[in-house]
C-alpha atoms as a PDB file:
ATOM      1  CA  UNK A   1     142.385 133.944 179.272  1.00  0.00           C
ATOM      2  CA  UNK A   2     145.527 131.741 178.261  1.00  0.00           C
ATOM      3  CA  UNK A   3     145.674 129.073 175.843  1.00  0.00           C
ATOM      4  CA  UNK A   4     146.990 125.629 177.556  1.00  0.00           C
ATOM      5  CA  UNK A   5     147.754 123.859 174.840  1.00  0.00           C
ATOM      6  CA  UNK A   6     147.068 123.881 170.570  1.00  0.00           C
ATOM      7  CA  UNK A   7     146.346 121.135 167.842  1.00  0.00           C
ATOM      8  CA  UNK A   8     147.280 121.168 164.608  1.00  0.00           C
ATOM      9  CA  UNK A   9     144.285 120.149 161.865  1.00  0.00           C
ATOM     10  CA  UNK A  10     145.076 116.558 160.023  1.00  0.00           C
ATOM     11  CA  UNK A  11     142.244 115.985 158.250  1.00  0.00           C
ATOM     12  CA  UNK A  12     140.324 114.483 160.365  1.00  0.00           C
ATOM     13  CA  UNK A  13     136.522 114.173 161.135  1.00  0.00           C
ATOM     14  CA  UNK A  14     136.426 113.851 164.530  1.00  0.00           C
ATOM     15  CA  UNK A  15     134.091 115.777 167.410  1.00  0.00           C
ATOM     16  CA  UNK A  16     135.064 115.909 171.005  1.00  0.00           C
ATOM     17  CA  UNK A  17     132.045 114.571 173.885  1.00  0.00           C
ATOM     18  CA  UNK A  18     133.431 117.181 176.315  1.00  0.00           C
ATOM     19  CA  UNK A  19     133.944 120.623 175.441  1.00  0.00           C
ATOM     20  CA  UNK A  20     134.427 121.962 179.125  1.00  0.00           C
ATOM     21  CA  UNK A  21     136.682 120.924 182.324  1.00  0.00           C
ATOM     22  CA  UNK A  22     136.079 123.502 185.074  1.00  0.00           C
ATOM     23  CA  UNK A  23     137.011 126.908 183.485  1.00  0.00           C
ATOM     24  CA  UNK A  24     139.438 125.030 180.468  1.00  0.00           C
ATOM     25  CA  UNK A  25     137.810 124.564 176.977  1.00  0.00           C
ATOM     26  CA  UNK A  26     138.166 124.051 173.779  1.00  0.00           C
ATOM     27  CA  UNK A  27     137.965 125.397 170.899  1.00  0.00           C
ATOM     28  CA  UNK A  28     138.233 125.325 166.769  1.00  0.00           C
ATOM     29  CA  UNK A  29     140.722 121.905 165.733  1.00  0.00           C
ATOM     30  CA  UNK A  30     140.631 120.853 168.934  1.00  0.00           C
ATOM     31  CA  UNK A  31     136.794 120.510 169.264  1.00  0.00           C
ATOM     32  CA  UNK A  32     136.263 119.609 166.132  1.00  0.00           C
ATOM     33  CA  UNK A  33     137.693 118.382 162.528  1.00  0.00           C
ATOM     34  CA  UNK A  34     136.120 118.097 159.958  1.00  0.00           C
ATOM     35  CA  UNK A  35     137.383 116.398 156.436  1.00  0.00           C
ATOM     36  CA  UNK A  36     137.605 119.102 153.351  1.00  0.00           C
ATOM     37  CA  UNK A  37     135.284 118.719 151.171  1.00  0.00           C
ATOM     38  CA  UNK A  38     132.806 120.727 152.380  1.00  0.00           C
ATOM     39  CA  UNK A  39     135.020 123.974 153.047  1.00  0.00           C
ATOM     40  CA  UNK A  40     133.023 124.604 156.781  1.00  0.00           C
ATOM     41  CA  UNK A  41     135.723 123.829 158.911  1.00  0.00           C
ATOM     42  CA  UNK A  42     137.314 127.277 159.748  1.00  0.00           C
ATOM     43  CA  UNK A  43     133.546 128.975 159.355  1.00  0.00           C
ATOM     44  CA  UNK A  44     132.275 126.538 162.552  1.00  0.00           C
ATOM     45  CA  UNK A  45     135.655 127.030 164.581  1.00  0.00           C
ATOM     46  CA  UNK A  46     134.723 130.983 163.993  1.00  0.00           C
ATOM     47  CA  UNK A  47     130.757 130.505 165.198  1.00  0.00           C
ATOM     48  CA  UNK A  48     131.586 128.351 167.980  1.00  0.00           C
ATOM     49  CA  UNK A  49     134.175 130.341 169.305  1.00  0.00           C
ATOM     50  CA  UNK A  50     132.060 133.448 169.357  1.00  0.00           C
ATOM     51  CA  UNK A  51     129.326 131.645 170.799  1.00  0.00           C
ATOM     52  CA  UNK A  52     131.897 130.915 174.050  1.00  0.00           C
ATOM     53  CA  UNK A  53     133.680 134.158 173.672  1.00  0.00           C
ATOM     54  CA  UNK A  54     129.864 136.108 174.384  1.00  0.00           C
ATOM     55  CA  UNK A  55     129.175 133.676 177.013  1.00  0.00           C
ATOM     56  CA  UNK A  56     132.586 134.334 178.567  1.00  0.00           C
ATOM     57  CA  UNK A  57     131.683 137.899 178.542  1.00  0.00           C
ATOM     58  CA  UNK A  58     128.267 137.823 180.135  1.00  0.00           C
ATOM     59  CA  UNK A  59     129.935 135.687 183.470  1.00  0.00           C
ATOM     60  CA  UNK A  60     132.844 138.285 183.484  1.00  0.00           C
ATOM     61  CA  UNK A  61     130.929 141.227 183.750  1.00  0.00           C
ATOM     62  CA  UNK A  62     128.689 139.613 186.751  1.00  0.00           C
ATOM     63  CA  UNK A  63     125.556 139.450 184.390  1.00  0.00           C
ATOM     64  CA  UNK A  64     125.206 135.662 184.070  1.00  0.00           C
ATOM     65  CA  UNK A  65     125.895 132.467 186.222  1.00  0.00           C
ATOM     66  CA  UNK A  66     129.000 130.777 185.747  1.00  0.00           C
ATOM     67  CA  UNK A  67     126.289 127.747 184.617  1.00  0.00           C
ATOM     68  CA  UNK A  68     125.430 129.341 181.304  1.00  0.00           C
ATOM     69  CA  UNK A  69     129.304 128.422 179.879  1.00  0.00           C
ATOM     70  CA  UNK A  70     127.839 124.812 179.602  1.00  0.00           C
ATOM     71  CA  UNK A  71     125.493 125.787 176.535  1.00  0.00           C
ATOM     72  CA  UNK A  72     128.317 126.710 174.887  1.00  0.00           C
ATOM     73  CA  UNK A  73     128.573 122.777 174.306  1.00  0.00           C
ATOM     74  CA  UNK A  74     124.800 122.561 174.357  1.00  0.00           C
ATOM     75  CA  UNK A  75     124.223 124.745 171.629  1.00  0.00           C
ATOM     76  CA  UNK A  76     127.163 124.246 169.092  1.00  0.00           C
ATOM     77  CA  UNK A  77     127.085 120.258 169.159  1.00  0.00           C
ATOM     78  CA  UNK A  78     124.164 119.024 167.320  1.00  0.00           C
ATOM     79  CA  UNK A  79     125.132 121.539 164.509  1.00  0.00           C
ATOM     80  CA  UNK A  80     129.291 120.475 164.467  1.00  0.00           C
ATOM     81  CA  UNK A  81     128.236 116.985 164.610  1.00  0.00           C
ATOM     82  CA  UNK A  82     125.680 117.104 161.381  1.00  0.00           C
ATOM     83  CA  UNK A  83     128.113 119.383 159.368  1.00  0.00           C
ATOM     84  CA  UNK A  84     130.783 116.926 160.077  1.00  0.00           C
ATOM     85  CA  UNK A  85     128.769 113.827 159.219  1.00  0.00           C
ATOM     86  CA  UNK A  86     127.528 116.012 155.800  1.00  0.00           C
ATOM     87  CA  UNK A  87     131.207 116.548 154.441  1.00  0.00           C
ATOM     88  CA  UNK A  88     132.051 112.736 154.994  1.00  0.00           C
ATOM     89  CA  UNK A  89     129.161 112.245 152.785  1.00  0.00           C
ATOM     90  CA  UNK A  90     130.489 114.220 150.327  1.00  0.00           C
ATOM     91  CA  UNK A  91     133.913 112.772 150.380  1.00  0.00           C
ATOM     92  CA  UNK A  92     132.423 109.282 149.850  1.00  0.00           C
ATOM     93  CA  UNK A  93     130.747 110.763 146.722  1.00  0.00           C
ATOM     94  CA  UNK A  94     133.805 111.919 145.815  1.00  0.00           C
ATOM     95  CA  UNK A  95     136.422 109.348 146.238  1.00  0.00           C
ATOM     96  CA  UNK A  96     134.379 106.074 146.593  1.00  0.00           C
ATOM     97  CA  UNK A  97     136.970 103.064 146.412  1.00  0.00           C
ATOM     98  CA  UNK A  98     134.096 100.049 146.509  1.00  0.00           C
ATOM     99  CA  UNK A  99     134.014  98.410 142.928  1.00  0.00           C
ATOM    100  CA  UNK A 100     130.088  97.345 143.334  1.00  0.00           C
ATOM    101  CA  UNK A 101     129.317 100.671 144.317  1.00  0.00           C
ATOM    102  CA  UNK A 102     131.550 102.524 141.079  1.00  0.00           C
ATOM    103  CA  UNK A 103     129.461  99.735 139.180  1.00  0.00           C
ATOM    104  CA  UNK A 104     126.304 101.011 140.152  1.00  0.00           C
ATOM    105  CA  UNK A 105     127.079 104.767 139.144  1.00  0.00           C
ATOM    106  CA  UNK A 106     128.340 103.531 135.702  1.00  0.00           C
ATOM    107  CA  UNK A 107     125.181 101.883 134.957  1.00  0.00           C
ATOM    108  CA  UNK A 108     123.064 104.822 136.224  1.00  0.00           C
ATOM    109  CA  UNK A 109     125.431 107.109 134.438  1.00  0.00           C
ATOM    110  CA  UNK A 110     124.653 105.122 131.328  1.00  0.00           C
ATOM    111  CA  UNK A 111     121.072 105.261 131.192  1.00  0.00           C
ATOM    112  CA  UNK A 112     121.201 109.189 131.957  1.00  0.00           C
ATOM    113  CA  UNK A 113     122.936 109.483 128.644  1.00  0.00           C
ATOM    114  CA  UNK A 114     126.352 109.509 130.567  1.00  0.00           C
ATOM    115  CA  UNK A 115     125.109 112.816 131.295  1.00  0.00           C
ATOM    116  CA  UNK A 116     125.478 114.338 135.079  1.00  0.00           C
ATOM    117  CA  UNK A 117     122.892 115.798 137.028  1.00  0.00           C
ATOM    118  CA  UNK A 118     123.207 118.853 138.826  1.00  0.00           C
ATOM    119  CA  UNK A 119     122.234 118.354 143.243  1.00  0.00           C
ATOM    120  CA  UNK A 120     121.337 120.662 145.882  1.00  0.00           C
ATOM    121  CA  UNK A 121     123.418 119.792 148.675  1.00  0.00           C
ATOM    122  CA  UNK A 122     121.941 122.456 151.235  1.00  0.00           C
ATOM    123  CA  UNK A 123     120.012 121.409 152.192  1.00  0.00           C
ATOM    124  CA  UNK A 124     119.038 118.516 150.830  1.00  0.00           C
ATOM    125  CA  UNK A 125     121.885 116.262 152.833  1.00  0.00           C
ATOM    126  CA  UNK A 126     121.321 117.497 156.518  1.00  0.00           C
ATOM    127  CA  UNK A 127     119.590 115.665 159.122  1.00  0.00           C
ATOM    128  CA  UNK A 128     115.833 115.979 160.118  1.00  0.00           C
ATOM    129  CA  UNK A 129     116.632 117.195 162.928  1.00  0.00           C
ATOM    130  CA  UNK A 130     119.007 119.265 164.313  1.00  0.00           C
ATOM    131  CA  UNK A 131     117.829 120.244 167.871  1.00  0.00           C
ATOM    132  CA  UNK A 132     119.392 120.782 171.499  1.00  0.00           C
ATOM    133  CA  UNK A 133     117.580 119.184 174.983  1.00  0.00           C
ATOM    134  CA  UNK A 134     115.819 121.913 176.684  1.00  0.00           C
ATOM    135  CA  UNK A 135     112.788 122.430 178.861  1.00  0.00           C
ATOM    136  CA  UNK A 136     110.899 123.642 175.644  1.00  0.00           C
ATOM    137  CA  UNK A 137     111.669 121.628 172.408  1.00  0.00           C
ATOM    138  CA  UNK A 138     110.373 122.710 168.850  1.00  0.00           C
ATOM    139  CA  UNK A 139     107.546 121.154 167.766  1.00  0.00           C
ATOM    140  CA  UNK A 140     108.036 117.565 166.245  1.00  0.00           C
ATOM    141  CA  UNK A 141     106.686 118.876 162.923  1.00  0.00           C
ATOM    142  CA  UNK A 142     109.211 121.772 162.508  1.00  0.00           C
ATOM    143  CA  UNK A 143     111.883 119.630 163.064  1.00  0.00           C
ATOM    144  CA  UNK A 144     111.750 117.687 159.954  1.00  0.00           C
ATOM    145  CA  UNK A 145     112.206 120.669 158.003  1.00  0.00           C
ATOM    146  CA  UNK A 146     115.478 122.385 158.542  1.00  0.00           C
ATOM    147  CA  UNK A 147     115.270 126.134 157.923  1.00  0.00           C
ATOM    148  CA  UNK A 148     118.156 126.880 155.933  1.00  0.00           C
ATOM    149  CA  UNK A 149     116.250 127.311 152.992  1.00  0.00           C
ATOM    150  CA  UNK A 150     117.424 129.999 150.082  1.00  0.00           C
ATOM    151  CA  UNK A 151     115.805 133.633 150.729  1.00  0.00           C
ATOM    152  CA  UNK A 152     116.444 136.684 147.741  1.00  0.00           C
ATOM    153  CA  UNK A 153     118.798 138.858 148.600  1.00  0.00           C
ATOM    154  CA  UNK A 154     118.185 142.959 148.486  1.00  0.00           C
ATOM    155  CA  UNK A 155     120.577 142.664 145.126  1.00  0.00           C
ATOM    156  CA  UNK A 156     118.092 140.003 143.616  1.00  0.00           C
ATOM    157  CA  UNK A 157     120.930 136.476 144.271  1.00  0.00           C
ATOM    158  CA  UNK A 158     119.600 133.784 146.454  1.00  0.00           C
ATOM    159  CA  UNK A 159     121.421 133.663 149.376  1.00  0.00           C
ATOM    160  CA  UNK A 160     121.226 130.434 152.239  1.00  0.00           C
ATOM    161  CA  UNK A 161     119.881 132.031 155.857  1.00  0.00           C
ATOM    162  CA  UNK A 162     123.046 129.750 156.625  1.00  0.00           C
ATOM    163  CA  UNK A 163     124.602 133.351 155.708  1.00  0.00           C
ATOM    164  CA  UNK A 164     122.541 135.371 157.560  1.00  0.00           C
ATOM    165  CA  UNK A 165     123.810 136.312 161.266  1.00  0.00           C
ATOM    166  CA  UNK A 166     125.013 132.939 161.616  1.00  0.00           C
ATOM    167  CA  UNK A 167     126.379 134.421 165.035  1.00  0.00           C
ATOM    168  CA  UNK A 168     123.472 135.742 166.538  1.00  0.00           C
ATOM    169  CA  UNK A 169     120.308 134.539 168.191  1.00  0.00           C
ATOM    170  CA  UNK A 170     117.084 134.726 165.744  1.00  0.00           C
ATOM    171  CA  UNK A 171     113.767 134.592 166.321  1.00  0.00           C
ATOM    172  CA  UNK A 172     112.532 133.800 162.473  1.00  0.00           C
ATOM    173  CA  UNK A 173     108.407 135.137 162.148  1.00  0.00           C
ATOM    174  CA  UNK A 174     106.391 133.971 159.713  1.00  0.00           C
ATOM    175  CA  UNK A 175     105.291 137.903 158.636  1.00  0.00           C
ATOM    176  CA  UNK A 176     104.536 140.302 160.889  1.00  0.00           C
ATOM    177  CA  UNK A 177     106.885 140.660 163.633  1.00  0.00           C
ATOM    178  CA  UNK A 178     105.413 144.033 165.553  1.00  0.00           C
ATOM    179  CA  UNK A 179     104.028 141.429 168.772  1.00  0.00           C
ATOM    180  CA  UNK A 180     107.833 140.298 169.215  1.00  0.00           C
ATOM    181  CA  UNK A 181     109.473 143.581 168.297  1.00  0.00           C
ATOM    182  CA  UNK A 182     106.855 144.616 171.271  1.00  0.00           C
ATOM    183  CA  UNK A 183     107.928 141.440 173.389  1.00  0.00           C
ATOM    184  CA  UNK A 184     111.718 141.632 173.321  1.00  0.00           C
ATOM    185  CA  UNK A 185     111.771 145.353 174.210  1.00  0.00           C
ATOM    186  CA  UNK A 186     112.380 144.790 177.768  1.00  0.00           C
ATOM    187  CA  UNK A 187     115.465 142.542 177.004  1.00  0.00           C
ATOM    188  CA  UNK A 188     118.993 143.625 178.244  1.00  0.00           C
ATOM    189  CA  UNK A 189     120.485 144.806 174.376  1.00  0.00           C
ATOM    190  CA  UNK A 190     123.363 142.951 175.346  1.00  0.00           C
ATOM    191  CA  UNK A 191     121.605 140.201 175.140  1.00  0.00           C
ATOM    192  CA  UNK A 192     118.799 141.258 172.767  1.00  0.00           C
ATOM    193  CA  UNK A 193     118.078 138.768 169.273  1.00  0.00           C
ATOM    194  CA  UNK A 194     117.967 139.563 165.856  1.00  0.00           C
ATOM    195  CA  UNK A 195     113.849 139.483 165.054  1.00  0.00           C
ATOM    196  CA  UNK A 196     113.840 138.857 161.205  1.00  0.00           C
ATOM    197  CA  UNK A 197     110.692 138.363 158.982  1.00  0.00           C
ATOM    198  CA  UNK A 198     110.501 135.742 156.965  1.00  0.00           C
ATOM    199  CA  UNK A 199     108.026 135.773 153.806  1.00  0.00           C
ATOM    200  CA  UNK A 200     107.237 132.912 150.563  1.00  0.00           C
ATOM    201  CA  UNK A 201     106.940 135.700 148.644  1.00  0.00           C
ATOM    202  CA  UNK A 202     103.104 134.883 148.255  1.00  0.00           C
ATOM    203  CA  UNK A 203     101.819 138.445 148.135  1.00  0.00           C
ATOM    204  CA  UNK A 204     105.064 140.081 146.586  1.00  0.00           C
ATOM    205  CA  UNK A 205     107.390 142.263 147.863  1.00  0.00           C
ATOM    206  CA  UNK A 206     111.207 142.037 148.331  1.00  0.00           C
ATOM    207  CA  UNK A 207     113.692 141.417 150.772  1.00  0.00           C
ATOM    208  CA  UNK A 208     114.892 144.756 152.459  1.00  0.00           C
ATOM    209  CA  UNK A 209     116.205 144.817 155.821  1.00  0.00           C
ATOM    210  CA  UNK A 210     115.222 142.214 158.337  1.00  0.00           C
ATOM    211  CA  UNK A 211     112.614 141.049 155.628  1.00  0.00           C
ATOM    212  CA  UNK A 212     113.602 138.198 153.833  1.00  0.00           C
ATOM    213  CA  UNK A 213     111.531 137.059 150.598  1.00  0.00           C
ATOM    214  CA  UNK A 214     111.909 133.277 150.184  1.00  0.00           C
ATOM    215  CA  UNK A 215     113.648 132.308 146.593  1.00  0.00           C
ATOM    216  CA  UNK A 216     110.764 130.862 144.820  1.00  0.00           C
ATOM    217  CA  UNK A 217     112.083 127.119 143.851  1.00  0.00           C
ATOM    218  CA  UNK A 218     109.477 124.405 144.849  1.00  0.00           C
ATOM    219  CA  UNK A 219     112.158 123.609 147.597  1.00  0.00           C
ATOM    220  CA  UNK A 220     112.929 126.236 148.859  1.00  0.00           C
ATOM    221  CA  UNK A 221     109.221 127.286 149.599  1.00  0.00           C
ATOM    222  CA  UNK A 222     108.537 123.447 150.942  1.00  0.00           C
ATOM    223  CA  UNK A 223     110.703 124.511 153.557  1.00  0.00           C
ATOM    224  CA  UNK A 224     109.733 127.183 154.681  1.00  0.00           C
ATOM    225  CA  UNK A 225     105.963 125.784 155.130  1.00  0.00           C
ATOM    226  CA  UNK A 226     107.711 123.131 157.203  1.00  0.00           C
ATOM    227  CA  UNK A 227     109.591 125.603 159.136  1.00  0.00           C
ATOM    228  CA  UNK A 228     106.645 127.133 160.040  1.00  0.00           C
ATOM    229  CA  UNK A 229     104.427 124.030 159.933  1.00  0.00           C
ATOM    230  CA  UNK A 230     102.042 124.448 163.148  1.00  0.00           C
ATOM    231  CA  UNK A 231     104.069 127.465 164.756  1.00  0.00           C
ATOM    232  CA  UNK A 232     104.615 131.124 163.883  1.00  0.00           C
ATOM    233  CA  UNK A 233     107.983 131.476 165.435  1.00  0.00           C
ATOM    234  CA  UNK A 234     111.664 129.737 165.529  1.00  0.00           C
ATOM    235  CA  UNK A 235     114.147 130.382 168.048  1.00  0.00           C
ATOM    236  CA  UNK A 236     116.844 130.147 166.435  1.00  0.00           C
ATOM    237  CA  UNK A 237     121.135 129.791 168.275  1.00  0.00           C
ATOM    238  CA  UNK A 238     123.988 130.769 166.538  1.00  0.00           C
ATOM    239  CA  UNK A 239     124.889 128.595 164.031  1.00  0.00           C
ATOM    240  CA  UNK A 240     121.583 126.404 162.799  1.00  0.00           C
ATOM    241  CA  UNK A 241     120.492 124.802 165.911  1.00  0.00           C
ATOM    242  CA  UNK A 242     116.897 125.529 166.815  1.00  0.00           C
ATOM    243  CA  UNK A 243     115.725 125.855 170.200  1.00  0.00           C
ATOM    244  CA  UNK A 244     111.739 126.223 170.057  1.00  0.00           C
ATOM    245  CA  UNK A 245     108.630 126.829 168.005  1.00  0.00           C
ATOM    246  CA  UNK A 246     105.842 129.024 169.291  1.00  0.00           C
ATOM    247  CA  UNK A 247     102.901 130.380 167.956  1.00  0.00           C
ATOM    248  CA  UNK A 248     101.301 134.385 167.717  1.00  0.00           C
ATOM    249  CA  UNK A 249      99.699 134.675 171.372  1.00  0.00           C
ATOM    250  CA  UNK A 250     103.276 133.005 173.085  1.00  0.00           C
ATOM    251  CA  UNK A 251     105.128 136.198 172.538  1.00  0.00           C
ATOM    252  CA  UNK A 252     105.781 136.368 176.431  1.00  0.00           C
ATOM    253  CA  UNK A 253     106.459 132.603 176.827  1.00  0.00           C
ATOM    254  CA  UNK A 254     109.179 132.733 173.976  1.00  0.00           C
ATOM    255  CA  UNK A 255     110.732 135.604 175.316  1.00  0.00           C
ATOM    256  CA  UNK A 256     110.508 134.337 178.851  1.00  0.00           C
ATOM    257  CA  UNK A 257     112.078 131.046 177.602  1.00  0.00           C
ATOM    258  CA  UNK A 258     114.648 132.795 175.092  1.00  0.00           C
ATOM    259  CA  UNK A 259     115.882 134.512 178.680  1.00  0.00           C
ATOM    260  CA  UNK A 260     116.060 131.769 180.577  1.00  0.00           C
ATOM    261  CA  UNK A 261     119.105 130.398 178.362  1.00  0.00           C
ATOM    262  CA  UNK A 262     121.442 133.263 179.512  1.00  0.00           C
ATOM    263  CA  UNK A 263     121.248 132.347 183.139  1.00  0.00           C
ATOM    264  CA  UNK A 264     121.226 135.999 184.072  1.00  0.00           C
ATOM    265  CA  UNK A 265     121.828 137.450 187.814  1.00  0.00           C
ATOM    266  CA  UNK A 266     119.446 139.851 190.017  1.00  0.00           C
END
């Protein structure tokens, strides 16, 4: 590999359409920028770049087609874009410079008893949907309810799945996951995903391991029925993108599908 040519970051919020020319891409600053006041600038430059770096590694050794290289776009937009879009929310919450709209906050400001309020910003300010174009699509339902929701940590601290293996494929299961432990045993390990339990906590227990016990705000556990609204399964990319829903019986299909992303040879 040799790098062409570097950018410098200016504070920008900007997102390139074209990630790859032939076998020249880029990468961090000079795929995207995002403005700081969100401090996820140098964490999606580090995702993204692994994502290409794995993908790089897979065509090298002669286990994948040189076709898979374009998902490295594919997968990392949709999420770059909607973080980028989030933090120029937040600096217009921060600096706004419209006198009607500074208006408006004083008088709300007033009748709260010029107190402020405390707001959730993950993940209450994503979009509905943040999905890539594939042969199998989530399910329109699970799509409105983005699945970084707050889980308990093994040390008792909620903790966004945001945190979790950001890096690594997923395949979130709504409890039990022995039928896709079962599934995915055939799967090349280089290639293999991270199978994690998810759980509202409903019948106790704690998170330990790949078990994760949802935090038990009314949010939190609104999300994860709308994660899991009509499906038992996620597919999760690095990063937050989701790339299908399936339900307990579509073990093969999911793992059949998850497979068919990696473009692999013979």
């Amino acid at each position: 590999m040799e790098i062409v040519r570097s950018t410098i970051y200016k504070f920008n919020s900007l997102i390139s359409q074209n990630w790859r020319v032939n076998n020249m891409f880029t990468i961090g600053d000079a795929t995207h920028q995002t403005s700081p006041f969100q401090g996820q600038g140098l964490n999606m430059g580090i995702r993204n770049t692994s994502n290409l770096v794995e993908k790089i590694d897979l065509v090298d050794k002669g286990l994948s087609d040189d076709s898979l290289l374009d998902y490295y776009q594919v997968e990392c937009y949709p999420d770059s874009k909607a973080v980028i879009k989030q933090s120029l929310f937040l600096g217009g919450m921060l600096f706004n410079i419209k006198p009607h709209i500074n208006l408006l906050r004083a008088i709300i400001h007033s009748f709260n008893g010029k107190r402020g309020k405390p707001i959730d910003l993950f993940p209450a300010f994503v979009p509905e949907t943040v999905t890539v174009e594939n042969g199998f699509s989530p399910g329109k339902a699970n799509q409105k309810g983005y699945p970084m929701y707050n889980y308990i940590s093994e040390e008792g601290f909620p903790r966004s799945l945001r945190t979790y293996h950001p890096t690594e494929y997923r395949i979130f299961c709504n409890g039990d996951t022995s039928s896709v432990l079962d599934a995915v045993g055939g799967v090349p390990e280089i290639v293999s995903p991270l199978v994690v339990e998810l759980s509202d906590g409903s019948e106790g227990g704690t998170t330990e391991g790949s078990k994760l016990v949802s935090a038990q705000r009314k949010e939190d556990l609104d999300k994860h029925k709308k994660l899991f609204k009509g499906a038992d399964y996620v597919l999760m990319a690095p990063g937050y993108t989701m790339l299908g829903t399936y339900k307990r019986g579509q073990e093969s299909k999911l793992v059949r599908e998850y497979l068919s992303r990696f473009k692999l040879l013979g």
